[in-house]
C-alpha atoms as a PDB file:
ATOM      1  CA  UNK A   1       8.686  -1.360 -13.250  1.00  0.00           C
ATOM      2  CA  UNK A   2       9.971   2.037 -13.163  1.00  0.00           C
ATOM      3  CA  UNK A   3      10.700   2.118 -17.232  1.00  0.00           C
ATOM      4  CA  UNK A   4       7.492   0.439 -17.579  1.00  0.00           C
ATOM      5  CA  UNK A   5       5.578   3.113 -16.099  1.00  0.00           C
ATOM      6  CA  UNK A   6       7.564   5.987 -17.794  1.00  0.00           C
ATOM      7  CA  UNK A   7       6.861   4.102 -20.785  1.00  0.00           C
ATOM      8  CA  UNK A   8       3.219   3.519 -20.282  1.00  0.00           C
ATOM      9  CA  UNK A   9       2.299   7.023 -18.972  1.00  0.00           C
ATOM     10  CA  UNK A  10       0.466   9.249 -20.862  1.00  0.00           C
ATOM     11  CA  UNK A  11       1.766  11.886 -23.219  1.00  0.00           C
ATOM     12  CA  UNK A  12       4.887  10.779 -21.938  1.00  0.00           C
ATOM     13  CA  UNK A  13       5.346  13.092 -18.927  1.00  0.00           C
ATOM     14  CA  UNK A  14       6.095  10.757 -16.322  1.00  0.00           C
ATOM     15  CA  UNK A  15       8.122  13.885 -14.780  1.00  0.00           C
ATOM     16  CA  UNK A  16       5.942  16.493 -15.161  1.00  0.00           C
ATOM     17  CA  UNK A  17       4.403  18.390 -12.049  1.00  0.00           C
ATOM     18  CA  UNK A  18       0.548  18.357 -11.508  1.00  0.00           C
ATOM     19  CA  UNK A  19      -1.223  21.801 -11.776  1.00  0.00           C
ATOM     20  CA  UNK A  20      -3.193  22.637  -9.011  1.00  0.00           C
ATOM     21  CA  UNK A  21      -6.240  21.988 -11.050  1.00  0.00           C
ATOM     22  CA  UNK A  22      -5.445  18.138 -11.699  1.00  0.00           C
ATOM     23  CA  UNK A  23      -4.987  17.276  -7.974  1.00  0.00           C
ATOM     24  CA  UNK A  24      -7.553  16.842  -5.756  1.00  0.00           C
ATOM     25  CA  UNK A  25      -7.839  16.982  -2.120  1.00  0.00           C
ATOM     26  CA  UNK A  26      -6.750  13.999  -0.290  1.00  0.00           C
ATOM     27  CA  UNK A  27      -6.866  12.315   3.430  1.00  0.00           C
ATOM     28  CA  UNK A  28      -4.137  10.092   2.362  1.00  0.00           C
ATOM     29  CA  UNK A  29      -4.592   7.878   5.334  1.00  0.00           C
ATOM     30  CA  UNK A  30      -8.735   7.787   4.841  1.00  0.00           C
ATOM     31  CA  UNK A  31     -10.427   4.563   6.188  1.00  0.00           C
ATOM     32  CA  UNK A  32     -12.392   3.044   8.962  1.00  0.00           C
ATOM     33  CA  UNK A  33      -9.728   2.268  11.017  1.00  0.00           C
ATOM     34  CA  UNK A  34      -9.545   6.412  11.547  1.00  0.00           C
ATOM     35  CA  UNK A  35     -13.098   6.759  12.528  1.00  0.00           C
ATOM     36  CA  UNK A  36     -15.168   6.807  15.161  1.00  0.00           C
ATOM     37  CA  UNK A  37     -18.841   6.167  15.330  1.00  0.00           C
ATOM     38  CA  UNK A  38     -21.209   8.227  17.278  1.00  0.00           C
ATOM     39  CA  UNK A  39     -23.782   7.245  19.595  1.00  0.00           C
ATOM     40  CA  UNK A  40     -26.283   7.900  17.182  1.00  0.00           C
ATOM     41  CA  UNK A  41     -24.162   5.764  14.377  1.00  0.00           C
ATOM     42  CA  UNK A  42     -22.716   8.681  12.483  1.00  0.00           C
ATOM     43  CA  UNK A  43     -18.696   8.740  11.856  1.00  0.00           C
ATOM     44  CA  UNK A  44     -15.735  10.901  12.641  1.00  0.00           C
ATOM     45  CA  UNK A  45     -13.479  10.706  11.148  1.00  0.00           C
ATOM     46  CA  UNK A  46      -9.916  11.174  12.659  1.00  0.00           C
ATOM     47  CA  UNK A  47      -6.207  11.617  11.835  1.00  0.00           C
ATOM     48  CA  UNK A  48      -5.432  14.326   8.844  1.00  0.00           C
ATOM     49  CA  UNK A  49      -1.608  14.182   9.522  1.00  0.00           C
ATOM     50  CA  UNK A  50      -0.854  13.369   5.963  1.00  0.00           C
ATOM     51  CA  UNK A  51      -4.187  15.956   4.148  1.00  0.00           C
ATOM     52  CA  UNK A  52      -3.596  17.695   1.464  1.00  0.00           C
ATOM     53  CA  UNK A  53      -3.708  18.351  -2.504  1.00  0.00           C
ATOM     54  CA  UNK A  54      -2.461  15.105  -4.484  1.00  0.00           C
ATOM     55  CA  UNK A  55      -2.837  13.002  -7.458  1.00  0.00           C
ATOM     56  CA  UNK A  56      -6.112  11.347  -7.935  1.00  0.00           C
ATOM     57  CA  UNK A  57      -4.248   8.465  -9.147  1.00  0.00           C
ATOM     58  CA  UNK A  58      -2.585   7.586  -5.750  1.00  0.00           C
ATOM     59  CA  UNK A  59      -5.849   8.374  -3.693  1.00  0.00           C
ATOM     60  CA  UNK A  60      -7.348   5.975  -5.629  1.00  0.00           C
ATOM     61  CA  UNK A  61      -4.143   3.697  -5.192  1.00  0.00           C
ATOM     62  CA  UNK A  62      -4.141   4.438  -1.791  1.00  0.00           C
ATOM     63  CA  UNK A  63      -7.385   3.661  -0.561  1.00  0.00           C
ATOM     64  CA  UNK A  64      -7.617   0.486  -2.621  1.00  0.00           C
ATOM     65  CA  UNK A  65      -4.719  -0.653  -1.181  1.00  0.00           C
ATOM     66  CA  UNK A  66      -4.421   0.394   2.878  1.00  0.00           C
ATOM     67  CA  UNK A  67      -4.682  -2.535   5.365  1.00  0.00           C
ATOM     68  CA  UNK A  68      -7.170  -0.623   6.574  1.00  0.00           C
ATOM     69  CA  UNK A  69      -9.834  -1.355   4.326  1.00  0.00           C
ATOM     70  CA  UNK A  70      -9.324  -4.999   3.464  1.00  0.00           C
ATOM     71  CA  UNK A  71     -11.284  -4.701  -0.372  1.00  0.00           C
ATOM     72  CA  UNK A  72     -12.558  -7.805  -1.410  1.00  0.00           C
ATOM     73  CA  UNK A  73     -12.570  -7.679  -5.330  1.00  0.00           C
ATOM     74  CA  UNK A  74     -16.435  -6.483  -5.831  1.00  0.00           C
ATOM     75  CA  UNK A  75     -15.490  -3.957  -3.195  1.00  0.00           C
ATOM     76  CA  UNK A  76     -12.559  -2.716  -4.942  1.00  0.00           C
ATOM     77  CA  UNK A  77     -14.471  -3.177  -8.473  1.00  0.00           C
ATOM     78  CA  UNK A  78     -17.407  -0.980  -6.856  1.00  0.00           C
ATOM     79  CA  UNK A  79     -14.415   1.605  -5.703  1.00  0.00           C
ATOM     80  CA  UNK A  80     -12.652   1.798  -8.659  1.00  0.00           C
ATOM     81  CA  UNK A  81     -16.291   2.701 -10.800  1.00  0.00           C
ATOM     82  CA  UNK A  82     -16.657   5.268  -8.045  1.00  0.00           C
ATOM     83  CA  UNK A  83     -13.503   6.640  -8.562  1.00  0.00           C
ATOM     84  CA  UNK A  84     -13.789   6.519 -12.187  1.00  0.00           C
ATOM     85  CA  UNK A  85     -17.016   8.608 -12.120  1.00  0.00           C
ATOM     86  CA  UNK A  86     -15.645  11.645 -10.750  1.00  0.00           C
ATOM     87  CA  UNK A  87     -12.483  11.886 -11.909  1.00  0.00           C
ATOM     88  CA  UNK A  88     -13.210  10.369 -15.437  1.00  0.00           C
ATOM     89  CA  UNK A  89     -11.900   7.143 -17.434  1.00  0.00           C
ATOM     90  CA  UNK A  90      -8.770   9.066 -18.799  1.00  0.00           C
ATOM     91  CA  UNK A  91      -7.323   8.447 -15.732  1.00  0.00           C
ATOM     92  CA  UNK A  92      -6.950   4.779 -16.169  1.00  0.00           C
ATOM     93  CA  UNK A  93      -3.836   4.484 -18.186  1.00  0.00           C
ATOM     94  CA  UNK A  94      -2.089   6.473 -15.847  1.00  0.00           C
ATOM     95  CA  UNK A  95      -3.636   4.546 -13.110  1.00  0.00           C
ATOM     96  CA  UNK A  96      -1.961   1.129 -14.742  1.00  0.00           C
ATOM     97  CA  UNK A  97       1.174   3.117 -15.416  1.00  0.00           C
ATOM     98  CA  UNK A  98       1.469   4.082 -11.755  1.00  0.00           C
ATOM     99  CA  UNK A  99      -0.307   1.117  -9.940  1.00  0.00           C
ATOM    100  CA  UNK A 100       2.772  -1.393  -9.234  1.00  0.00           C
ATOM    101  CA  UNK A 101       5.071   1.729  -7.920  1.00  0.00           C
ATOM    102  CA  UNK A 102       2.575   3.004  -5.260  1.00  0.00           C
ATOM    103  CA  UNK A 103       1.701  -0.505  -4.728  1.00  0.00           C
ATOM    104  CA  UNK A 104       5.958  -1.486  -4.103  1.00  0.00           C
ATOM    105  CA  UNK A 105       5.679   1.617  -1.715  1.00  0.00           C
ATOM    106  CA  UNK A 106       2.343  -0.152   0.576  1.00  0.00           C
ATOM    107  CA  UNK A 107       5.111  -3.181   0.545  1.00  0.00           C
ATOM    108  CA  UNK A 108       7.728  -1.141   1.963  1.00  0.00           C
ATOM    109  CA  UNK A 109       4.900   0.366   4.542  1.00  0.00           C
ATOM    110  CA  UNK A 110       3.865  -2.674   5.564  1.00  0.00           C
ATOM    111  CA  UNK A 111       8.094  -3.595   6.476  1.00  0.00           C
ATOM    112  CA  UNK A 112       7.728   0.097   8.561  1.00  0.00           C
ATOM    113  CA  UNK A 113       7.504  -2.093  11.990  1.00  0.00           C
ATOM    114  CA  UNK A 114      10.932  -3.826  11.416  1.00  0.00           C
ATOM    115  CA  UNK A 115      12.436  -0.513  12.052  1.00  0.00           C
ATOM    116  CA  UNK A 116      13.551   0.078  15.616  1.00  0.00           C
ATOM    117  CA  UNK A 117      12.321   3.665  15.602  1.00  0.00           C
ATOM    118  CA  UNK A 118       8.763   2.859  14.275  1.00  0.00           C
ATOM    119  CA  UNK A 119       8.165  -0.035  17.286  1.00  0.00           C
ATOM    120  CA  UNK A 120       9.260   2.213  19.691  1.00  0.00           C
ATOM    121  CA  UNK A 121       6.694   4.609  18.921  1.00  0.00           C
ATOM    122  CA  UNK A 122       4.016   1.369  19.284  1.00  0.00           C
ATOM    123  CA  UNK A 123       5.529   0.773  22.319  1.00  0.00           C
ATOM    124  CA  UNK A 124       5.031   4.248  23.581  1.00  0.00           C
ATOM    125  CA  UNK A 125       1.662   4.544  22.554  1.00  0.00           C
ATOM    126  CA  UNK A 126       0.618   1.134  23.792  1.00  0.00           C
ATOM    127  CA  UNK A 127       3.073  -0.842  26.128  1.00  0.00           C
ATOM    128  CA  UNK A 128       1.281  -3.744  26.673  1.00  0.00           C
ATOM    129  CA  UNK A 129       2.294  -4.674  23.069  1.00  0.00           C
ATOM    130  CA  UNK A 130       5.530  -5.598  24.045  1.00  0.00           C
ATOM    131  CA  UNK A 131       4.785  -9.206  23.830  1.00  0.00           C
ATOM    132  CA  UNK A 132       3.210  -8.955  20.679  1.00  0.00           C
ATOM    133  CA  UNK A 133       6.395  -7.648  18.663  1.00  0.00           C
ATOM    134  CA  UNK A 134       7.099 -11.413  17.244  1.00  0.00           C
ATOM    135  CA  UNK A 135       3.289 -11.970  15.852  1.00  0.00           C
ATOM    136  CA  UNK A 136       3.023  -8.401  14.433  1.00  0.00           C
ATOM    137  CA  UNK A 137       6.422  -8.742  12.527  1.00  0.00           C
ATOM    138  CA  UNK A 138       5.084 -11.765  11.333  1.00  0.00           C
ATOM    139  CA  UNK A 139       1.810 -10.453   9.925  1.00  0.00           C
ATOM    140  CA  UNK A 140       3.517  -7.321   8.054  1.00  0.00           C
ATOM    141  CA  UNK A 141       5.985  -9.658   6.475  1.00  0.00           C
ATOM    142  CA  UNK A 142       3.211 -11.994   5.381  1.00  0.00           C
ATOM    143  CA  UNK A 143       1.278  -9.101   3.861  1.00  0.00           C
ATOM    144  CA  UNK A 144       3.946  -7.429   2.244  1.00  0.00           C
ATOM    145  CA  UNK A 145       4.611 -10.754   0.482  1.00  0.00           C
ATOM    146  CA  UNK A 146       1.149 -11.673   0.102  1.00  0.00           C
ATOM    147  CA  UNK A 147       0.694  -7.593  -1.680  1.00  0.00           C
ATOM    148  CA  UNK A 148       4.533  -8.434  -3.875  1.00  0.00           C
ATOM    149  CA  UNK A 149       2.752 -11.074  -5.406  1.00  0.00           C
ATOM    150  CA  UNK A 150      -0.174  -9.673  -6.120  1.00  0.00           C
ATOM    151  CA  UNK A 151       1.286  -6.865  -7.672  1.00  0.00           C
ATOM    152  CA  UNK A 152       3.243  -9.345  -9.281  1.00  0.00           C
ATOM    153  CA  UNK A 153       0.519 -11.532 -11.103  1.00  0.00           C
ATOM    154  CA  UNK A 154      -1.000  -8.087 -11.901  1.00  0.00           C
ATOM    155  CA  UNK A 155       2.095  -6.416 -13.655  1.00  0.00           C
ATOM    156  CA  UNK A 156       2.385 -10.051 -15.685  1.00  0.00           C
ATOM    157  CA  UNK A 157      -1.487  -9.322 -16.495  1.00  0.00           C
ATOM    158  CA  UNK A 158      -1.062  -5.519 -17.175  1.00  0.00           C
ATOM    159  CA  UNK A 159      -4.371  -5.315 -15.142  1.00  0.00           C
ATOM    160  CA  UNK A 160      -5.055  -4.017 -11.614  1.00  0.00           C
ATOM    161  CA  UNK A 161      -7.577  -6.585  -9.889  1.00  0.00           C
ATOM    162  CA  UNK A 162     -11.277  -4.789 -10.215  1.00  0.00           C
ATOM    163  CA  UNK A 163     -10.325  -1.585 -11.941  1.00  0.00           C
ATOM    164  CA  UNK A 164      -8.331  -3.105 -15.634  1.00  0.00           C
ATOM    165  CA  UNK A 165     -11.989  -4.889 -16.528  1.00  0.00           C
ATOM    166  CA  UNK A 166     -13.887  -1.415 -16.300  1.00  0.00           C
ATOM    167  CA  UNK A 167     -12.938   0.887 -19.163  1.00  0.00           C
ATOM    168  CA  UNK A 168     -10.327  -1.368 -20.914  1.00  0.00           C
END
């Protein structure tokens, strides 16, 4: 996947470093799930630990892809035309370049709470998980397989489900 992407990225500078100009800012961990609504329905929205300047390519990656969200495809299609709008079609063969690595990496985020160090952090924010550890283990390994295959079926495809269809 790696060589693919090198391959498929434009103007061939897979290694080059963004200019300040071509980033944009980012939450990084933006969603629902680090909100809270008011009493009179507005949101808050909560936890910038990881803001800052960043590719557009994996904020849009990012977002698509965090548990968090839970896109259907006309979500993600609607997200993806969004996205497109402001920062512009030309992003989309870097998008398809990049899309299975930052995808592998939500795999590997998703296997996080196999690491001793990570549960007990849950445990210290929230003891009454203990009993829990079995059943959450086995809903991070489902969706890290159930995410390896779709990024699977979409590197065979050389699509990304509700973005590929837009500009291609």
């Amino acid at each position: 996947m790696l060589e693919r992407a090198k391959y498929l990225w434009p103007s061939r500078g897979f290694d080059s470093v963004l200019r300040r100009e071509q980033c944009t800012l980012s939450p990084s961990d933006f969603g629902f799930h680090n909100a809270l609504r008011s009493k009179n329905d507005s949101l808050a929205f909560l936890d910038f630990e990881y803001f800052g300047w960043d590719d557009p390519v994996k904020l849009i990656v990012d977002f698509s892809l965090h548990p968090g969200m839970n896109l259907d495809e006309k979500l993600l299609r609607k997200w993806f035309q969004g996205a497109f709008k402001i920062y512009g079609k030309k992003l989309l063969p870097k998008l398809l370049a990049a899309w299975p690595l930052y995808a592998l990496c939500w795999v590997l985020i998703y296997l996080n709470e196999f690491l001793p160090d990570i549960w007990r952090r849950r445990m210290l924010a929230d003891p009454y998980r203990l009993n829990e550890k079995e059943l959450v283990l086995e809903k991070q390994l489902s969706a890290s397989k159930r995410l390896l295959n779709i990024i699977k079926n979409n590197y065979e495809q050389n699509s990304i489900v509700g973005a590929s269809e837009i500009y291609v």
